[in-house]
C-alpha atoms as a PDB file:
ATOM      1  CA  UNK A   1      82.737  85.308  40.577  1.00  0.00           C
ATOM      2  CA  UNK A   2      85.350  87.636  39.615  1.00  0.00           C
ATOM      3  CA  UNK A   3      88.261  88.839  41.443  1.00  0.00           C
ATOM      4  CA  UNK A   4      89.914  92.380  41.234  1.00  0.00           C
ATOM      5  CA  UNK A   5      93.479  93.011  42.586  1.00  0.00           C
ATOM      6  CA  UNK A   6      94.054  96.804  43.444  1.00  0.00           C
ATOM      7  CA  UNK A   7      96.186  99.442  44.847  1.00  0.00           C
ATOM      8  CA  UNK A   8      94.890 102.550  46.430  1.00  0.00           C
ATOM      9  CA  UNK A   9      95.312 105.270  49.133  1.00  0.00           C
ATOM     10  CA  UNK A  10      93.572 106.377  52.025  1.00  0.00           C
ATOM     11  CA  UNK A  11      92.900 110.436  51.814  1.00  0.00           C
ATOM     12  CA  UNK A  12      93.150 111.980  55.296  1.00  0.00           C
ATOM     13  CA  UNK A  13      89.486 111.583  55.679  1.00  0.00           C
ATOM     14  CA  UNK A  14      89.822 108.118  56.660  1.00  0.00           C
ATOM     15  CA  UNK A  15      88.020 106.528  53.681  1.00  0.00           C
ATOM     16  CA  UNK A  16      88.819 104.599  50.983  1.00  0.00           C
ATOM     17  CA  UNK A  17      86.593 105.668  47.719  1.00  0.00           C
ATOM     18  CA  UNK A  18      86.989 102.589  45.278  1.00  0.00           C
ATOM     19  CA  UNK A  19      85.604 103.150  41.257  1.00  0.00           C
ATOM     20  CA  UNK A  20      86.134  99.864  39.290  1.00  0.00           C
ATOM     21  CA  UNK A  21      83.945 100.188  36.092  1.00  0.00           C
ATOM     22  CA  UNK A  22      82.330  96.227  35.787  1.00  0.00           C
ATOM     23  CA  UNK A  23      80.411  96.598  32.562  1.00  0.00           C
ATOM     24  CA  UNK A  24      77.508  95.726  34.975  1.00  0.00           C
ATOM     25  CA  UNK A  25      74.217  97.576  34.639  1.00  0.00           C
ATOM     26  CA  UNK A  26      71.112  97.390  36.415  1.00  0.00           C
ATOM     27  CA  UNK A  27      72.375  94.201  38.704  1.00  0.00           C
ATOM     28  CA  UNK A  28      72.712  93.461  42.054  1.00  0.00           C
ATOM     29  CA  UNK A  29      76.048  92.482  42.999  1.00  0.00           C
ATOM     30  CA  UNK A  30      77.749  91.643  46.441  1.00  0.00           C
ATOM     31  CA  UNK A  31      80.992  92.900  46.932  1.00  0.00           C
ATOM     32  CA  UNK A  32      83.565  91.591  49.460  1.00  0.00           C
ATOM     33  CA  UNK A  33      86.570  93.744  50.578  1.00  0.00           C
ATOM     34  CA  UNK A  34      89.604  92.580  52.058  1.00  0.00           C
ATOM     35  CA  UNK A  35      92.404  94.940  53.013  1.00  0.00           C
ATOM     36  CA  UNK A  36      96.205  94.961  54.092  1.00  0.00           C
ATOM     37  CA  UNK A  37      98.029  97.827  54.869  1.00  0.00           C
ATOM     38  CA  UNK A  38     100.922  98.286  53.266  1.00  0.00           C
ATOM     39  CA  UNK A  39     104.169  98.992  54.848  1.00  0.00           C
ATOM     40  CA  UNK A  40     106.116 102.390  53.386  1.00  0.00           C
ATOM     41  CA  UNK A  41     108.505 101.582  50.802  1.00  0.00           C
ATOM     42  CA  UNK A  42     112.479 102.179  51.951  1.00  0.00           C
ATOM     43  CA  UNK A  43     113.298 105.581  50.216  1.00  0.00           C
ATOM     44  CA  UNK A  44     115.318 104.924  46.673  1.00  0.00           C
ATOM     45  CA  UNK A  45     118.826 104.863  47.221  1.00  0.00           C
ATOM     46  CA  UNK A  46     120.824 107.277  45.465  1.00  0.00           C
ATOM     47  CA  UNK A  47     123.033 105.910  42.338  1.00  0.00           C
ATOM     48  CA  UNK A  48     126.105 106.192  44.561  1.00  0.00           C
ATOM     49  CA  UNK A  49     124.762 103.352  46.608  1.00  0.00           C
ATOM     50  CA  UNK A  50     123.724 101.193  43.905  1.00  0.00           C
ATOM     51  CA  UNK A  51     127.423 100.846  42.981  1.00  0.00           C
ATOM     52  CA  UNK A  52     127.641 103.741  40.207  1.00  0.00           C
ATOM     53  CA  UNK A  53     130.643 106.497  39.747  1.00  0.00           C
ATOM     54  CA  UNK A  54     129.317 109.682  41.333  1.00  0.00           C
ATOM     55  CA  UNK A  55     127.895 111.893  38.432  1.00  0.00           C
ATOM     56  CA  UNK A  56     128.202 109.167  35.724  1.00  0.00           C
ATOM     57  CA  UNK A  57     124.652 109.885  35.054  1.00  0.00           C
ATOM     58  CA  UNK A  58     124.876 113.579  34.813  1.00  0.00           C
ATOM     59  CA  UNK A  59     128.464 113.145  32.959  1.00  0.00           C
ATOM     60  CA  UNK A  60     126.920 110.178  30.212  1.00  0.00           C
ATOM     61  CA  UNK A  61     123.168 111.765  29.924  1.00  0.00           C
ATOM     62  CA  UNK A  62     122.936 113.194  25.735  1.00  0.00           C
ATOM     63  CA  UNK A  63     126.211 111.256  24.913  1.00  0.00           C
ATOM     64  CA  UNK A  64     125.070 110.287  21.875  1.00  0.00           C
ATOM     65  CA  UNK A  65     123.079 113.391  21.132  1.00  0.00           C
ATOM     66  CA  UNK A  66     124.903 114.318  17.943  1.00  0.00           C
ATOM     67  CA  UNK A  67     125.502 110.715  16.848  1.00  0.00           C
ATOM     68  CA  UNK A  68     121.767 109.022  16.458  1.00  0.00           C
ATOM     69  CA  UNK A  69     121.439 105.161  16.145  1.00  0.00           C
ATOM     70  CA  UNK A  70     120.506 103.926  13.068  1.00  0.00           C
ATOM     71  CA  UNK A  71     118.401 100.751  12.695  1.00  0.00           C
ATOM     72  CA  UNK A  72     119.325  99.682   9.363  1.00  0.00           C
ATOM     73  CA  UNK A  73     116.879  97.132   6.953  1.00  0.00           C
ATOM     74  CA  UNK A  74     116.744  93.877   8.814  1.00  0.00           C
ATOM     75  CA  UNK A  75     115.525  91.724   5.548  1.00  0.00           C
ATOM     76  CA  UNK A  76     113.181  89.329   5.319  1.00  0.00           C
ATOM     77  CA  UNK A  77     112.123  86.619   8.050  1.00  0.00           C
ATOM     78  CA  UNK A  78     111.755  83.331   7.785  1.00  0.00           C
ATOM     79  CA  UNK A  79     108.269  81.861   8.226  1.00  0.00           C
ATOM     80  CA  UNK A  80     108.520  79.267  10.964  1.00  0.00           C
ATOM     81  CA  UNK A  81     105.915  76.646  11.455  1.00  0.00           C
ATOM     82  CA  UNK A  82     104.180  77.115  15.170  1.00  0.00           C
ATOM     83  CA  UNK A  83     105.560  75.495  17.940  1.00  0.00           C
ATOM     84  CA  UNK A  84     103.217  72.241  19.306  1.00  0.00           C
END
């Protein structure tokens, strides 16, 4: 038995069309469907709430436009022996 964990939404036709490819051909299967409806998510709250400046976002975004980070040569690494 396999199990298959999944998120999906209800169209406002009232049914829920599922398509999970199995690999499966030519097989009978039996299929059991459990379902809990979700509640709605609390809307996102705005950076303001979360404790940021207001337009610190808007003021920082492209800061470092002209200057690009450079990831210099890190070397060689050491070959470690696996962990038992």
């Amino acid at each position: 038995m396999q199990s298959i964990k999944l998120r999906s939404h209800i169209g406002s036709d009232g049914i829920l069309h599922l398509e999970i490819p199995l690999g499966i051909t030519d097989k009978e299967i039996e299929v059991t469907v459990i379902y809990q409806q979700l509640e709605p998510s609390a809307p996102a709250k705005t950076p303001e709430e979360l404790g940021w400046p207001a337009g610190f976002f808007e003021q920082t975004a492209g800061s470092l436009a002209d200057d690009p980070i450079q990831r210099y040569p890190q070397g060689e690494y050491d070959t470690r022996e696996p962990l038992e």
